[in-house]
N, C-alpha and C. Protein backbone atom coordinates (compact mmCIF):
# COMPACT_ATOMS: atom_id res chain seq x y z
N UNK A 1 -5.47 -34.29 -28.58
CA UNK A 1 -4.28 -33.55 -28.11
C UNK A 1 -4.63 -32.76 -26.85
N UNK A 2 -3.98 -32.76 -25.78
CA UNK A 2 -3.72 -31.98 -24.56
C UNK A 2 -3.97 -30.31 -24.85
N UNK A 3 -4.86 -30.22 -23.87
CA UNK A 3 -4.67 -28.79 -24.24
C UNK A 3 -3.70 -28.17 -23.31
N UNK A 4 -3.18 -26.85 -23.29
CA UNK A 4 -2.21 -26.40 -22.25
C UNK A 4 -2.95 -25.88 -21.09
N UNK A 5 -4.47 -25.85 -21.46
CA UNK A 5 -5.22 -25.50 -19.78
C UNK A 5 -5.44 -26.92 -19.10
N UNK A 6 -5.11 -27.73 -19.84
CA UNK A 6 -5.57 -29.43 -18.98
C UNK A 6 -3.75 -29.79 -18.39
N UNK A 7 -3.06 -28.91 -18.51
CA UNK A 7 -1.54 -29.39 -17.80
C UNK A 7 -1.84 -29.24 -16.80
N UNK A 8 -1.03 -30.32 -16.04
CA UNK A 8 -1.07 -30.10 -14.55
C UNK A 8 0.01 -28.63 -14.00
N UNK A 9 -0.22 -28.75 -12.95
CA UNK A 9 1.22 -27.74 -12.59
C UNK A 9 2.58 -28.11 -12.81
N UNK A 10 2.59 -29.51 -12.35
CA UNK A 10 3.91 -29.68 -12.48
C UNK A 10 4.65 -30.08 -14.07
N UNK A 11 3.28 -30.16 -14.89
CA UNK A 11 3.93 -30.24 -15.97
C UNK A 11 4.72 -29.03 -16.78
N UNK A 12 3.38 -28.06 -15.97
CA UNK A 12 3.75 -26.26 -16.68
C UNK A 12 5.43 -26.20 -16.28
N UNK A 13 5.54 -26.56 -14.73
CA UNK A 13 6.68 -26.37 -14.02
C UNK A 13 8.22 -26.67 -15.05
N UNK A 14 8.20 -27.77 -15.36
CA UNK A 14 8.88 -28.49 -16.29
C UNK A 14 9.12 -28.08 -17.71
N UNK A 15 7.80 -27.10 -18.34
CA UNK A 15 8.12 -26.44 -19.56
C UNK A 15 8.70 -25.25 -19.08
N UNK A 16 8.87 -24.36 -18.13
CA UNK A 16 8.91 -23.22 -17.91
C UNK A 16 10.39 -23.17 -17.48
N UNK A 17 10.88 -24.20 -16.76
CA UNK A 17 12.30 -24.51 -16.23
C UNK A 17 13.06 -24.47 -18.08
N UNK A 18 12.20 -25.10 -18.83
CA UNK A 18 13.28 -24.99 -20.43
C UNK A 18 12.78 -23.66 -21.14
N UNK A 19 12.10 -22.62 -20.56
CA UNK A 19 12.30 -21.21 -21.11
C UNK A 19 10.78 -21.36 -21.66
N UNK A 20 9.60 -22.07 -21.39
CA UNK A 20 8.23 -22.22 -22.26
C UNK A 20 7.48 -20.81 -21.49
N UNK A 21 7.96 -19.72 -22.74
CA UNK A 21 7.03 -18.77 -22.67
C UNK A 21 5.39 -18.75 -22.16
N UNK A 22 4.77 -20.05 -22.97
CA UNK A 22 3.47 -19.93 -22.72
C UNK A 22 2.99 -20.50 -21.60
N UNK A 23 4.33 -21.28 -20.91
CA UNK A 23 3.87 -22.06 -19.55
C UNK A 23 3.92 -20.99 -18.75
N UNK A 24 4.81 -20.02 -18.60
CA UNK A 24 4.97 -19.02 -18.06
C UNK A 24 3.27 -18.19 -17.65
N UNK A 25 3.21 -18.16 -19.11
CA UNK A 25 1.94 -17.17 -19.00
C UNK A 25 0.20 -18.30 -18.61
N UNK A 26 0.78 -19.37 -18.95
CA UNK A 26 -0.49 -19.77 -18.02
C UNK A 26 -0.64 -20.25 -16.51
N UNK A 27 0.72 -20.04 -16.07
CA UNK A 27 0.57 -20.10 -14.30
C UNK A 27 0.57 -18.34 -14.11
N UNK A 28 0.57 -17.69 -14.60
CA UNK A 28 0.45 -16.19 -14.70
C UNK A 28 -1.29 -16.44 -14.68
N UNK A 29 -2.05 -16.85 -15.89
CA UNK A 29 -3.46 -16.71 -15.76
C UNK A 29 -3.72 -17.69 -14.41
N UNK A 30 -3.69 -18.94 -13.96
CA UNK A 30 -4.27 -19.35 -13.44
C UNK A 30 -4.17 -19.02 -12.12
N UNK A 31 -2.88 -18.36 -11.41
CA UNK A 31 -2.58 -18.00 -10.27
C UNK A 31 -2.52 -16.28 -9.87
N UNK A 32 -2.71 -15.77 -11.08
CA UNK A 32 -2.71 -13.96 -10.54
C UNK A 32 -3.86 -13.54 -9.74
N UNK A 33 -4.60 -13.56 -10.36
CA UNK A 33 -5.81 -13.28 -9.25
C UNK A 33 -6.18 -13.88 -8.00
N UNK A 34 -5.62 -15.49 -7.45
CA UNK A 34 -5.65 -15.70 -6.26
C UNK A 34 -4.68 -15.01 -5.34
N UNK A 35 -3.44 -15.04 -6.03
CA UNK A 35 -2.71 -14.32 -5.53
C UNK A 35 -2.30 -12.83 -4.76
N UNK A 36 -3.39 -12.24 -5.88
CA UNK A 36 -3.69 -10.54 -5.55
C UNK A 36 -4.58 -10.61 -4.61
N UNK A 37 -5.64 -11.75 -4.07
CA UNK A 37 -6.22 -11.11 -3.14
C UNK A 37 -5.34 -11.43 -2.17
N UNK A 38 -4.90 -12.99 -1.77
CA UNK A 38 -3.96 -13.19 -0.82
C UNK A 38 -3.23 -12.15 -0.16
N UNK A 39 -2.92 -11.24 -0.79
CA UNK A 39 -1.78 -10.26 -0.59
C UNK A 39 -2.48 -9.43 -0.04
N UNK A 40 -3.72 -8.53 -1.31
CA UNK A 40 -4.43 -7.53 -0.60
C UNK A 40 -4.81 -7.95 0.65
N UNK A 41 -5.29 -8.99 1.38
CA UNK A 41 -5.89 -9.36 2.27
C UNK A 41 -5.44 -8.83 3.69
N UNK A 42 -3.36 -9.43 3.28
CA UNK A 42 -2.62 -8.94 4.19
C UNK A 42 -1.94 -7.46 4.65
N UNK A 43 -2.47 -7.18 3.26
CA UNK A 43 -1.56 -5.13 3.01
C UNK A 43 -2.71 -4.61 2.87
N UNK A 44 -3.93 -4.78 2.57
CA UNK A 44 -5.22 -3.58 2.57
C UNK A 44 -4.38 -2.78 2.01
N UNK A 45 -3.98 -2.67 0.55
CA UNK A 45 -3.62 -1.66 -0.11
C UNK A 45 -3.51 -2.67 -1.61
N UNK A 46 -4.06 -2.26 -2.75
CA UNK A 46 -4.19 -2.49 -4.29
C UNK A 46 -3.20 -2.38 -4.48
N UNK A 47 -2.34 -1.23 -4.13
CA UNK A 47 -1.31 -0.91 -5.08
C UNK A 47 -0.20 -1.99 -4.78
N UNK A 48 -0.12 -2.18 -3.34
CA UNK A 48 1.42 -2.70 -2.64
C UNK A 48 0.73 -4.39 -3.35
N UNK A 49 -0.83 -4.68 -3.06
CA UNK A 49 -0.75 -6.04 -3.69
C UNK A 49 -0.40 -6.66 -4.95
N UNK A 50 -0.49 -5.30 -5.97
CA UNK A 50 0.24 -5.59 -6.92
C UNK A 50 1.47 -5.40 -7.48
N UNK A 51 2.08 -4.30 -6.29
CA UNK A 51 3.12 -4.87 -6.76
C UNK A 51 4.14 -6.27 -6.31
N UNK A 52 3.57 -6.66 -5.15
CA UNK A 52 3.72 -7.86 -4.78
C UNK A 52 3.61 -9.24 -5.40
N UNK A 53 2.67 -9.25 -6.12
CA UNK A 53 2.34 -10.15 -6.92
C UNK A 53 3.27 -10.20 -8.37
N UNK A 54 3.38 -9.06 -9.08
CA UNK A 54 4.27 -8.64 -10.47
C UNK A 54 5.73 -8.81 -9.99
N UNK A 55 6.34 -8.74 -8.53
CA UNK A 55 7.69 -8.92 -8.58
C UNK A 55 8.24 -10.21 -8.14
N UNK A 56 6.99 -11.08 -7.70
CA UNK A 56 7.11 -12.44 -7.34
C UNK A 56 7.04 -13.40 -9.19
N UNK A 57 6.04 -13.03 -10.19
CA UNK A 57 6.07 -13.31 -11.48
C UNK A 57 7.18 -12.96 -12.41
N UNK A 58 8.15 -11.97 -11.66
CA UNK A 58 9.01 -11.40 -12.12
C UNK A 58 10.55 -12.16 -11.83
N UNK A 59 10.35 -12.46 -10.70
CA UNK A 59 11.75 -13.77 -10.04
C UNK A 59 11.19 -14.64 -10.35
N UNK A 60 9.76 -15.13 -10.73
CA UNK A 60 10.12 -16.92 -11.26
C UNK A 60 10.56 -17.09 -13.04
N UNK A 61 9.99 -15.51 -13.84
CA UNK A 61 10.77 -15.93 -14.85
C UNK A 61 12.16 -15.79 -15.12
N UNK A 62 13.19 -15.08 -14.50
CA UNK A 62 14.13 -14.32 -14.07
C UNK A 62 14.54 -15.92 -13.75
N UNK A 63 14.09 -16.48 -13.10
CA UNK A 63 14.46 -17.66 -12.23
C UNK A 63 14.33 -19.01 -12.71
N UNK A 64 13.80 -19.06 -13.89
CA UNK A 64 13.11 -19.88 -14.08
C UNK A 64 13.77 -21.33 -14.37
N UNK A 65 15.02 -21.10 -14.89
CA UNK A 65 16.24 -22.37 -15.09
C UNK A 65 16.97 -22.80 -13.70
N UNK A 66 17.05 -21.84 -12.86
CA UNK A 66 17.55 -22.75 -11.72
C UNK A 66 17.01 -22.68 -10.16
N UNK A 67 15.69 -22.34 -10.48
CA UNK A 67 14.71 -23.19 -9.62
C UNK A 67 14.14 -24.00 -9.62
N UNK A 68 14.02 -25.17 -8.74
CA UNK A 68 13.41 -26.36 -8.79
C UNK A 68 11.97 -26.35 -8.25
N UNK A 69 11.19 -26.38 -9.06
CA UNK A 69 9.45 -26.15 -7.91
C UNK A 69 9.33 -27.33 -7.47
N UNK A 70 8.46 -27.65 -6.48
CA UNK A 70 8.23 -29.09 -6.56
C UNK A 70 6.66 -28.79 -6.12
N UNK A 71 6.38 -28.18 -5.56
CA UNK A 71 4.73 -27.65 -5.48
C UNK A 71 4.27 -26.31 -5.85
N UNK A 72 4.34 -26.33 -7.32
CA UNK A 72 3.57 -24.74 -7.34
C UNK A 72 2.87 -23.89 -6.64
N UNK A 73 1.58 -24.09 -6.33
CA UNK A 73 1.08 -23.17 -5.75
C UNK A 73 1.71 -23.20 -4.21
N UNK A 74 2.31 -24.00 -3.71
CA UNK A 74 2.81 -23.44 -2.56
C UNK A 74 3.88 -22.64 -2.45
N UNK A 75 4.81 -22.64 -3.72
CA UNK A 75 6.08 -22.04 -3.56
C UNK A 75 5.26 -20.72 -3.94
N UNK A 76 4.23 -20.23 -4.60
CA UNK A 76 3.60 -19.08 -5.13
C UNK A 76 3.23 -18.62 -3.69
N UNK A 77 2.31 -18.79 -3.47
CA UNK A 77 1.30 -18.45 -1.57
C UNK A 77 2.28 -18.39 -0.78
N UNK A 78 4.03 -19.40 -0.79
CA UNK A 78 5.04 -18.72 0.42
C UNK A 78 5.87 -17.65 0.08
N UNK A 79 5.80 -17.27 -1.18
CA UNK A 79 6.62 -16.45 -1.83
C UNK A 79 5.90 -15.07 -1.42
N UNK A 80 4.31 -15.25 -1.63
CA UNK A 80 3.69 -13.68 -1.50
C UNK A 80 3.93 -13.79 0.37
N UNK A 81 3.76 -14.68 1.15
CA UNK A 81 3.50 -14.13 2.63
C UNK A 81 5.12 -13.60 2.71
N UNK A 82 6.60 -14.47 2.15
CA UNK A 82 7.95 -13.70 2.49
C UNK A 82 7.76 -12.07 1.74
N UNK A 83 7.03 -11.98 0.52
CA UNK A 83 6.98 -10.29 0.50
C UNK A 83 6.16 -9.96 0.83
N UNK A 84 5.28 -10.07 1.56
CA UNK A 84 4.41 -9.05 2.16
C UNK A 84 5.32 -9.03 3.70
N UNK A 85 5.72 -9.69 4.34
CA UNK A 85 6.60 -9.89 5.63
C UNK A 85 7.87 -8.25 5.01
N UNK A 86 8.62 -8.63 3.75
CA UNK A 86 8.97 -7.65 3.33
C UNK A 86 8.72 -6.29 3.12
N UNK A 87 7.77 -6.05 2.67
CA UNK A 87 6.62 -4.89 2.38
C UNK A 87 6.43 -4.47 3.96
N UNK A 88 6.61 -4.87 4.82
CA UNK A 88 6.02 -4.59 6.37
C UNK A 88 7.35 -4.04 6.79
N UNK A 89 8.52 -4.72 6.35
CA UNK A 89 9.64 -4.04 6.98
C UNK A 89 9.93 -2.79 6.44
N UNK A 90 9.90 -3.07 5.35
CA UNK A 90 10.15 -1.55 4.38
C UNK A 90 9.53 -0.23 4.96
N UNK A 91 8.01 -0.58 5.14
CA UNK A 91 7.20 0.30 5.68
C UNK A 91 7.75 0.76 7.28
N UNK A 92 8.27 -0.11 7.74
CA UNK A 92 8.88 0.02 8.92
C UNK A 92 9.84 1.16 9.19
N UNK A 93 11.29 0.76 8.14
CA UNK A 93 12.56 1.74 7.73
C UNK A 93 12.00 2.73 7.48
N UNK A 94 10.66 3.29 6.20
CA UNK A 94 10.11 4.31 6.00
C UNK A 94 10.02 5.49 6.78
N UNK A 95 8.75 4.20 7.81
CA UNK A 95 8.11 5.53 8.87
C UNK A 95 9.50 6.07 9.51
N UNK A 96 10.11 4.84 10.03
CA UNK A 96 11.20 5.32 11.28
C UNK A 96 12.57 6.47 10.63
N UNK A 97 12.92 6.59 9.24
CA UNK A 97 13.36 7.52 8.33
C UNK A 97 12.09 8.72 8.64
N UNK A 98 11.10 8.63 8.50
CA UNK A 98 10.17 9.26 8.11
C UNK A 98 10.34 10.80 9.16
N UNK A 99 9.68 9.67 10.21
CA UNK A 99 9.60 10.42 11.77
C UNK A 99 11.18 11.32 12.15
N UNK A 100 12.47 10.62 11.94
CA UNK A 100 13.37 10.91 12.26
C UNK A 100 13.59 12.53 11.37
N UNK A 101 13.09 13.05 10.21
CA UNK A 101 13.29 13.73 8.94
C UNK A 101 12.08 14.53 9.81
N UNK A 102 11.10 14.23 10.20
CA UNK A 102 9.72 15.34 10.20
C UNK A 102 10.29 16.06 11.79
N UNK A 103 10.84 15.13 12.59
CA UNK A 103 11.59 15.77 13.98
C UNK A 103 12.13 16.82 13.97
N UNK A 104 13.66 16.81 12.79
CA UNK A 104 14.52 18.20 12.99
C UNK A 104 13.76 19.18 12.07
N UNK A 105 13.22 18.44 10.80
CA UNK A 105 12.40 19.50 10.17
C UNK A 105 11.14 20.35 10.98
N UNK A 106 10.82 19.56 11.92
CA UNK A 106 9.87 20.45 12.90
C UNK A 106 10.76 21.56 13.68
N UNK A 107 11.75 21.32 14.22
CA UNK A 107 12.77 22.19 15.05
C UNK A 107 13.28 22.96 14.24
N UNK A 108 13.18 22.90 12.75
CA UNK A 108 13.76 23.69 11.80
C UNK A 108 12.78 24.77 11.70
N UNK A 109 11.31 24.35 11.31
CA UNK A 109 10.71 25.39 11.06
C UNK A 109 10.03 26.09 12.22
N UNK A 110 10.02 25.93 13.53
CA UNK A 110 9.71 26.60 14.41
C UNK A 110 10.26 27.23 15.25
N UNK A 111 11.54 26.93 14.45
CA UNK A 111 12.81 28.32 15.29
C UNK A 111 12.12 29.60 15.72
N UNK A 112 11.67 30.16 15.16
CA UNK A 112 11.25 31.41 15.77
C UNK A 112 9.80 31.84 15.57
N UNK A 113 9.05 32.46 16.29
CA UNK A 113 8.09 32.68 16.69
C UNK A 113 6.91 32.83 15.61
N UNK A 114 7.06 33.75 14.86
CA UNK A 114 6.61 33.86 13.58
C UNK A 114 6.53 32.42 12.56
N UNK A 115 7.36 31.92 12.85
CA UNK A 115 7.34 30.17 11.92
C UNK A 115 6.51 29.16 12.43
N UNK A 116 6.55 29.28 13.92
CA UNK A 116 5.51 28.96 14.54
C UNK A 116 4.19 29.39 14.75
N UNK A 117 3.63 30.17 14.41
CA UNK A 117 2.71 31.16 14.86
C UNK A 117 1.97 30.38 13.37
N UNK A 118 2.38 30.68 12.42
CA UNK A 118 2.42 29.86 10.85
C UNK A 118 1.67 28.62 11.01
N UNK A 119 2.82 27.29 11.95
CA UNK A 119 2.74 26.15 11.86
C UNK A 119 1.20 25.92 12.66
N UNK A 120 0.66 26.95 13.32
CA UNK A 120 -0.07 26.40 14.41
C UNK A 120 -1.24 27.13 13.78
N UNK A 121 -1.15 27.89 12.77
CA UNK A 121 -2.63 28.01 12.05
C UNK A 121 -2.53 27.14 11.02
N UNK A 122 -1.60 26.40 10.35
CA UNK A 122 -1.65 25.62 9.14
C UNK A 122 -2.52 24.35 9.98
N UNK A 123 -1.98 24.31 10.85
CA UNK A 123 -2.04 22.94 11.87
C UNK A 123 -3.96 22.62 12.20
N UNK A 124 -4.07 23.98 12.88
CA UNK A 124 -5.73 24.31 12.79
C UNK A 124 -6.83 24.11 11.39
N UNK A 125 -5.77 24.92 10.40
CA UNK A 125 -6.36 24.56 9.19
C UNK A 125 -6.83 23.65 9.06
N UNK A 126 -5.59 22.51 8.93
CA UNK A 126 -6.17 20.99 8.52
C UNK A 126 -7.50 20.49 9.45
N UNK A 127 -7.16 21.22 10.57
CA UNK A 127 -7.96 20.47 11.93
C UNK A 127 -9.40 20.57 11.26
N UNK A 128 -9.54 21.61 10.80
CA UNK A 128 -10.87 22.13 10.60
C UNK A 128 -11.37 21.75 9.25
N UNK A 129 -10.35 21.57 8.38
CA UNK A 129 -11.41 20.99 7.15
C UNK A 129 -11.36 19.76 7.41
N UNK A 130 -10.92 18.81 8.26
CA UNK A 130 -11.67 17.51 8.59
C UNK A 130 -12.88 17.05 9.50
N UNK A 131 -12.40 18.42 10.25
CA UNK A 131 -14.07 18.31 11.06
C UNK A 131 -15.35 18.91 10.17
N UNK A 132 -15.10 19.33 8.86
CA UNK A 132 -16.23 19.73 8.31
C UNK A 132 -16.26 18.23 7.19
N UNK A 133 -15.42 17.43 7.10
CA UNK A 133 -15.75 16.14 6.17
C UNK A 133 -17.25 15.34 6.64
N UNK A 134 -18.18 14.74 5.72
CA UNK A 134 -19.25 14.20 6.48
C UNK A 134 -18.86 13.02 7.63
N UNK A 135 -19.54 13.01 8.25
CA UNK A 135 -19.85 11.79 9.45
C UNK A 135 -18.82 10.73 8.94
N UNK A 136 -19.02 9.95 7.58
CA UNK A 136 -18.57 9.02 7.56
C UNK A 136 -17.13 8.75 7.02
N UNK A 137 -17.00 10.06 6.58
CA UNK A 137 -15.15 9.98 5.60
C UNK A 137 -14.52 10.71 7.29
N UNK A 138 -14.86 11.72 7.64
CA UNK A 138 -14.37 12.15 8.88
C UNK A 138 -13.67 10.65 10.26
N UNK A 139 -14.77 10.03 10.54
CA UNK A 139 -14.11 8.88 10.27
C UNK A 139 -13.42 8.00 10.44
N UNK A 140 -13.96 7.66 9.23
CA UNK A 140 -12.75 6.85 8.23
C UNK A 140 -11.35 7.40 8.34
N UNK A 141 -11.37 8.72 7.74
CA UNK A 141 -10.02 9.34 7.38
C UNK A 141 -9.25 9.13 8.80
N UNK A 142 -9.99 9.52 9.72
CA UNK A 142 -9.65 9.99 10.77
C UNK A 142 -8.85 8.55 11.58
N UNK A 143 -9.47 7.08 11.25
CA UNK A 143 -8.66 6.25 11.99
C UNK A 143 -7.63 5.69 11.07
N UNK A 144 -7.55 6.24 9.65
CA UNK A 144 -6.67 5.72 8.56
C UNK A 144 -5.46 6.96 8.75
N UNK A 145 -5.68 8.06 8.98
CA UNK A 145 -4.59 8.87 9.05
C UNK A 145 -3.90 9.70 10.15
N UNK A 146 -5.09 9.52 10.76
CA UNK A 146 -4.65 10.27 12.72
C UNK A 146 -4.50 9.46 13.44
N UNK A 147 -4.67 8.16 13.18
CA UNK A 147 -4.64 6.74 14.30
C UNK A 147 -4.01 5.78 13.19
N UNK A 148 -3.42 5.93 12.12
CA UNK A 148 -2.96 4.60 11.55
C UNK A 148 -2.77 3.61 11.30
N UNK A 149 -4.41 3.14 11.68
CA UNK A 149 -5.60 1.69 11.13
C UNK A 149 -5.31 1.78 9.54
N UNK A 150 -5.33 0.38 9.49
CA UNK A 150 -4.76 -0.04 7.61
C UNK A 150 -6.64 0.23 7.26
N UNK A 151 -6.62 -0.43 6.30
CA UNK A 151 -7.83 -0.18 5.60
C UNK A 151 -8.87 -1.49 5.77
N UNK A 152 -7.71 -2.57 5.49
CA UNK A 152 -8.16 -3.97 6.36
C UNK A 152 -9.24 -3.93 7.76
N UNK A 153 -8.30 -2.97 8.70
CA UNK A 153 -8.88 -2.61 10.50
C UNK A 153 -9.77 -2.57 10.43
N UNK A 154 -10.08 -1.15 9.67
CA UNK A 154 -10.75 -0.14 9.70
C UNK A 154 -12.61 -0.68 9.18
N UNK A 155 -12.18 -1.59 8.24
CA UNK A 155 -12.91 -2.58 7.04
C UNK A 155 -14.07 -3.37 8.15
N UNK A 156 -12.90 -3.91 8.82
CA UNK A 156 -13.60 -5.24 10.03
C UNK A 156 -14.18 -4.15 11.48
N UNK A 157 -13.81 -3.47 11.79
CA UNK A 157 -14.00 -1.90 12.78
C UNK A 157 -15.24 -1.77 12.42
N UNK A 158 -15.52 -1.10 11.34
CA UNK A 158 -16.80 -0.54 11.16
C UNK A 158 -17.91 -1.55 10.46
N UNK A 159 -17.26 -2.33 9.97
CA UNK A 159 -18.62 -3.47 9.32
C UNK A 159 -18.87 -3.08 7.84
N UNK A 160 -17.91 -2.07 7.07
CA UNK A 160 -18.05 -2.21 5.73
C UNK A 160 -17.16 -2.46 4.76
N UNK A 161 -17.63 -2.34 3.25
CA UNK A 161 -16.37 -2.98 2.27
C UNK A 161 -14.81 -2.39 2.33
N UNK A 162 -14.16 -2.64 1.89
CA UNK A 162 -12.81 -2.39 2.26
C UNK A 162 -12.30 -1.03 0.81
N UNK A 163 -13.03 -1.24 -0.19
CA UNK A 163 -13.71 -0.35 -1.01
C UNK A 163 -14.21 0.74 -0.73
N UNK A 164 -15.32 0.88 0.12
CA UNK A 164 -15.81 2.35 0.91
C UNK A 164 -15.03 2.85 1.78
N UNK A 165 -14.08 2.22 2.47
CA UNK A 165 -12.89 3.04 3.53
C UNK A 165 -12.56 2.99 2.85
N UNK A 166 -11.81 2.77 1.10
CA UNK A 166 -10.61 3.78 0.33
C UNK A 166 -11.25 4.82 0.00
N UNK A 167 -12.80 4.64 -0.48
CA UNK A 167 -13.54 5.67 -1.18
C UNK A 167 -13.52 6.84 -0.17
N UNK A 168 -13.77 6.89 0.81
CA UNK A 168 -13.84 7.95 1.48
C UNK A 168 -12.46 8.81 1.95
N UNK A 169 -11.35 7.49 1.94
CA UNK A 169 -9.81 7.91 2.55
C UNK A 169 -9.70 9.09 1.31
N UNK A 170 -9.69 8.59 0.03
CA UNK A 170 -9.57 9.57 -1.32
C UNK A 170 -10.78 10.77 -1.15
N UNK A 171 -11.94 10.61 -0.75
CA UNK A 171 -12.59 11.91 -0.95
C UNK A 171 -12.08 13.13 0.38
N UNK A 172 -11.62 12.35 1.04
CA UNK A 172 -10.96 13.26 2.33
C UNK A 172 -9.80 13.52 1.90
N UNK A 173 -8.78 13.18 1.30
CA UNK A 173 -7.73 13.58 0.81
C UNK A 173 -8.04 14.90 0.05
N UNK A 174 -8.74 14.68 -0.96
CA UNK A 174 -9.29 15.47 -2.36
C UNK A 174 -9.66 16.98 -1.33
N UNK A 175 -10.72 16.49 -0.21
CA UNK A 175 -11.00 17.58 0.37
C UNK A 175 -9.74 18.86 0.85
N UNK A 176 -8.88 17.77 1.26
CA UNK A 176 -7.80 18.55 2.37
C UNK A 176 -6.95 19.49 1.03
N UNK A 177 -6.74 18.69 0.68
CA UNK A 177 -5.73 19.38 -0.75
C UNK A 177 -6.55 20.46 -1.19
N UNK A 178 -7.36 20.26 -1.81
CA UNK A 178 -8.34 21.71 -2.02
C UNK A 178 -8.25 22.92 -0.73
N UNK A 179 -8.65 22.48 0.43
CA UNK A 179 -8.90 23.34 1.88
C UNK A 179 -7.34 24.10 1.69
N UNK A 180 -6.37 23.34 1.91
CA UNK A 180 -5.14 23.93 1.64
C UNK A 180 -4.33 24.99 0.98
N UNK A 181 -5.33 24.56 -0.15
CA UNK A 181 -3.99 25.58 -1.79
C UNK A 181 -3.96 26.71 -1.17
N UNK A 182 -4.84 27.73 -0.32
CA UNK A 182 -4.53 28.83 -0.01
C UNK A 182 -3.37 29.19 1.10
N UNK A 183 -2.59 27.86 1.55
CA UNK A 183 -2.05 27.99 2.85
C UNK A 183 -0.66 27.30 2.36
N UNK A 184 0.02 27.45 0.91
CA UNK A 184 1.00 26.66 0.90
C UNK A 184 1.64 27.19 1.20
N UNK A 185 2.67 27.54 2.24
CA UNK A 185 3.84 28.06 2.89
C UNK A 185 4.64 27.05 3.03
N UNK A 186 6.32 27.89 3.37
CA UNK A 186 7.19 26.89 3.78
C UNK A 186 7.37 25.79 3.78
N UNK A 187 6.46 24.83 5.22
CA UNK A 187 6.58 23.68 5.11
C UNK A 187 5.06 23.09 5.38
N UNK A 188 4.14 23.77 4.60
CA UNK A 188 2.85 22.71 4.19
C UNK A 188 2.97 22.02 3.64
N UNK A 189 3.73 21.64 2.81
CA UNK A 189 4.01 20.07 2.04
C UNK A 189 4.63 19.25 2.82
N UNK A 190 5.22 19.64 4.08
CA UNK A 190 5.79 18.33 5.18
C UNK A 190 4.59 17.73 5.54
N UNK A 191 3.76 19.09 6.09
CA UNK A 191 2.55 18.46 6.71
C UNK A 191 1.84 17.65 6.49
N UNK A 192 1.01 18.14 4.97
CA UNK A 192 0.69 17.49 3.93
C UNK A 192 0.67 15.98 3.76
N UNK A 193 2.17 15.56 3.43
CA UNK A 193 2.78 14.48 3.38
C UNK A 193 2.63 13.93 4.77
N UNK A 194 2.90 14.20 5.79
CA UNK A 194 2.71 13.36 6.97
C UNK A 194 1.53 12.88 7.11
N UNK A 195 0.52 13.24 6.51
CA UNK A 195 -0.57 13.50 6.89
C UNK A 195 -1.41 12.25 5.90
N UNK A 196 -0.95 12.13 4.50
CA UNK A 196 -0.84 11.41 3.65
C UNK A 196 -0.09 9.96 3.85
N UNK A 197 1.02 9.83 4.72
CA UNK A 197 2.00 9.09 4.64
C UNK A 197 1.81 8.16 6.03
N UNK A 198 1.01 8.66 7.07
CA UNK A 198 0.82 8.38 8.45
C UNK A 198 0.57 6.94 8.11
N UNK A 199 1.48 6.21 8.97
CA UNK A 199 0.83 4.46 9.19
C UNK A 199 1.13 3.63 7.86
């Protein structure tokens, strides 16, 4: 007897079009993990690759009666490059929402002299607990959040794992947030967030 890891694809294809739960879940095992790197590869980010991957597994079972595959893994590999193409626009609307919101909120809080006077030691603040981060998260951080190099760039830039530029993006974060708590005013959480959110 056949086992269900010796099906071809297109046979899985064919149980899964009549509702076969388990065909489902074995193009789930055999294709998730190529898939997640594919993605990470293109977003240098874990999180966005998975969710990229879970909402593409999510429209083929959703989908599964009136789509016709005719090449699995290719309709899988064109499906992740149309959402990651997606994922890029989004990020797009974001920033450009983003920037448009941090503009008047800047003109908001520096109406008057004193609000400013505020913004431009909070501003120093940050300046300074990143110039005290070591050599190598300083950085890192520094072309991931003041120059808005993905993690990918940054990865091929410096010649190391793509792993050690998150490791350090998070220990520079960890740093700043700590440096901060004494300075939460007004609008240190815009900052904050910009600062977090950059790129």
């Amino acid at each position: 007897m056949q086992t269900i890891s010796m099906l071809s694809d297109e046979e899985l294809v064919i149980k899964l079009e009549t509702g076969e739960e388990w065909a489902f879940s074995e193009i789930y095992g055999r294709y998730w993990k190529k898939m997640f790197r594919h993605a990470f590869s293109k977003t240098g980010s874990d999180d966005s690759a998975k969710e990229i991957v879970q909402d593409i597994f999510l429209d083929l079972w959703q989908r599964r009666g009136s789509t016709h595959i005719q090449e699995l893994e290719r309709y899988l590999f064109r499906a992740v490059k149309y959402q990651v193409l997606d994922s890029y626009n989004k990020q797009i609307i974001r920033k450009r929402h983003f920037e448009t919101v941090w503009a008047k909120s800047y003109e908001e809080v520096t109406e008057s002299v004193e609000d400013q006077m505020a913004f431009e030691e909070l501003k120093e603040k940050i300046l300074e607990c990143i110039s005290s981060f070591p050599e190598k998260t300083r950085q890192i951080f520094t072309l991931n959040r003041m120059e808005g190099k993905s993690v990918m760039e940054i990865s091929s830039l410096l010649h190391v794992p793509e792993r050690t530029v998150e490791y350090h993006i998070t220990i520079g974060l960890r740093h700043l947030r700590g440096h901060l708590k004494d300075y939460i005013i007004s609008f240190s959480v815009l900052v904050i967030s910009l600062l977090m959110h950059k790129g």
